[in-house]
C-alpha atoms as a PDB file:
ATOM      1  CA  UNK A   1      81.508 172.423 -52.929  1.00  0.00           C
ATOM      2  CA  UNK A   2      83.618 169.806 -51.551  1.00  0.00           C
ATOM      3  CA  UNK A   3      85.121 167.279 -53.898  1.00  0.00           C
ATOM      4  CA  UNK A   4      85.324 163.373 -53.581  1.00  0.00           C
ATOM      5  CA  UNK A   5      88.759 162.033 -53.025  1.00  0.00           C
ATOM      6  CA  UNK A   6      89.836 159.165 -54.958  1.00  0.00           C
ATOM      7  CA  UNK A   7      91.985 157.074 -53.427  1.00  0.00           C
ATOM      8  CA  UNK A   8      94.829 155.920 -55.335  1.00  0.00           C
ATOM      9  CA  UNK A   9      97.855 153.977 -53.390  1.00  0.00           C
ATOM     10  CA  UNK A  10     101.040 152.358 -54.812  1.00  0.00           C
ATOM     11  CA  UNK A  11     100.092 149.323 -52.821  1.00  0.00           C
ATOM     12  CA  UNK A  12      96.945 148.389 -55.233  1.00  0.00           C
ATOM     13  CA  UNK A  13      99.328 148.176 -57.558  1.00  0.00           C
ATOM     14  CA  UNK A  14     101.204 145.440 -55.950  1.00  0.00           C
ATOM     15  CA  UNK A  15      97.909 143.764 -55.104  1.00  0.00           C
ATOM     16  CA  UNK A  16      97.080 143.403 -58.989  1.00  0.00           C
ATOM     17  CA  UNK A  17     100.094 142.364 -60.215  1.00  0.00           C
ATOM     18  CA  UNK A  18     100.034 139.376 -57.455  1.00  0.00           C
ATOM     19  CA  UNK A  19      96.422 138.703 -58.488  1.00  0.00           C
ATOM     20  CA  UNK A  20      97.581 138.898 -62.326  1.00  0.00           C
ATOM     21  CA  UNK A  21     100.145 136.081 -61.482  1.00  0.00           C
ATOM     22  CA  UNK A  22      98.002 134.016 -59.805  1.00  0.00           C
ATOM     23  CA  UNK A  23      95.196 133.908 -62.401  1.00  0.00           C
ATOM     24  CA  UNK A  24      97.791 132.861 -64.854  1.00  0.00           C
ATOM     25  CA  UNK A  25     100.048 130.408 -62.859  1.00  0.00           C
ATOM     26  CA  UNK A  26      99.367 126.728 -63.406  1.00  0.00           C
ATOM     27  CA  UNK A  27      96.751 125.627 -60.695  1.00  0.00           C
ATOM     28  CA  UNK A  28      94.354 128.157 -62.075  1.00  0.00           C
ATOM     29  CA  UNK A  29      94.934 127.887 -66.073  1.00  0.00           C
ATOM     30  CA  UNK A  30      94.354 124.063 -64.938  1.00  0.00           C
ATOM     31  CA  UNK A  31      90.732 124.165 -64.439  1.00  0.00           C
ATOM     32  CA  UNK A  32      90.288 126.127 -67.527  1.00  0.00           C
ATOM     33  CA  UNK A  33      92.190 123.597 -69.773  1.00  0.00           C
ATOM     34  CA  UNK A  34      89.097 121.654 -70.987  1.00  0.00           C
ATOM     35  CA  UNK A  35      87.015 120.706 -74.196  1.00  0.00           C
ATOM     36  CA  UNK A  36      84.546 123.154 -73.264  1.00  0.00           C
ATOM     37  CA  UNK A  37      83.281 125.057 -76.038  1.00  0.00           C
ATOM     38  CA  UNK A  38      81.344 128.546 -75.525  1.00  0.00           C
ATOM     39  CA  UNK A  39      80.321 130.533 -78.438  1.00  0.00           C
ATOM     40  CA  UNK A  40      82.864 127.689 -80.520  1.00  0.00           C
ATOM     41  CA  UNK A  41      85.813 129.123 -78.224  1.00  0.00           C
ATOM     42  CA  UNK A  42      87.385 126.604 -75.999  1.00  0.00           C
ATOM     43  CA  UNK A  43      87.085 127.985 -72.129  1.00  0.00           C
ATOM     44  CA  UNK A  44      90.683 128.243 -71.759  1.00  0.00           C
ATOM     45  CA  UNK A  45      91.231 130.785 -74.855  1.00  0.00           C
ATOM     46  CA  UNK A  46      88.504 133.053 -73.701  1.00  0.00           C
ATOM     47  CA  UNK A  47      89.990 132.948 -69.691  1.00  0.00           C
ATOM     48  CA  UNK A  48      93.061 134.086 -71.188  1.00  0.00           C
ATOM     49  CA  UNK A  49      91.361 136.811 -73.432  1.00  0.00           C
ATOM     50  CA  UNK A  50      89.211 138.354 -70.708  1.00  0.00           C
ATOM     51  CA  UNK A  51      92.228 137.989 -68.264  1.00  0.00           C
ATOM     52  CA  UNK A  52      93.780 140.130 -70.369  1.00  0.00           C
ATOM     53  CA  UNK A  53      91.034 142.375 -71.575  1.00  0.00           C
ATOM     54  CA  UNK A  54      90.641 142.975 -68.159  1.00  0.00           C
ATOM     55  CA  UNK A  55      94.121 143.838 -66.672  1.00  0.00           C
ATOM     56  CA  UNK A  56      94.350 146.547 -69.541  1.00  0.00           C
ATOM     57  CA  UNK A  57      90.921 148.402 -68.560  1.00  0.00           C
ATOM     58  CA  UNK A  58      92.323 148.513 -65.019  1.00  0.00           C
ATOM     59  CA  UNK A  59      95.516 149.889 -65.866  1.00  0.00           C
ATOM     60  CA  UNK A  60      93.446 152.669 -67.769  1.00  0.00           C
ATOM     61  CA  UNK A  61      90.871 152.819 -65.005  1.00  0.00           C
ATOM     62  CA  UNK A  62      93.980 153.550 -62.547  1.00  0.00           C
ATOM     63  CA  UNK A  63      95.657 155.711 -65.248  1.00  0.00           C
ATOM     64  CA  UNK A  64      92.648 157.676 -65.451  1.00  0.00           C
ATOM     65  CA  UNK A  65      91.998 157.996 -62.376  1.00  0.00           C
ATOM     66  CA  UNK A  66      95.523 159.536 -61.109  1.00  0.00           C
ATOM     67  CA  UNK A  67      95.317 162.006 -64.222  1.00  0.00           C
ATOM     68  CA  UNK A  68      92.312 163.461 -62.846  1.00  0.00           C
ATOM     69  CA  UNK A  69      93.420 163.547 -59.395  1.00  0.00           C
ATOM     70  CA  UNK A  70      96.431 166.295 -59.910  1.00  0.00           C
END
């Protein structure tokens, strides 16, 4: 039976944490800053809240990921 390999490099981590910063430096948050209302949330509270909803499920993607690998 031969087994898929998951590849899982230091170097992605790097490439997250410079995406991280650049969703939340200022040119970005910017174009989120307005009155937009969705579901009676302004746009730029729910960018934040799914920006960080979504760095935690990748750290546990990646977490899970290299605890199934050893």
């Amino acid at each position: 039976m031969k087994t898929k390999r998951i590849p899982y490099k230091r170097e992605w981590w790097v490439v997250f944490f410079i995406l991280g910063f650049f969703f939340i430096n200022y040119p970005i948050i910017h174009i989120f800053n307005k009155d937009i209302m969705i579901f009676g949330y302004p746009v730029f509270y729910l960018y934040l809240i799914l920006g960080w909803f979504s760095s935690i499920t990748v750290i546990f993607i990646f977490t899970w990921l290299v605890g199934h690998r050893e």
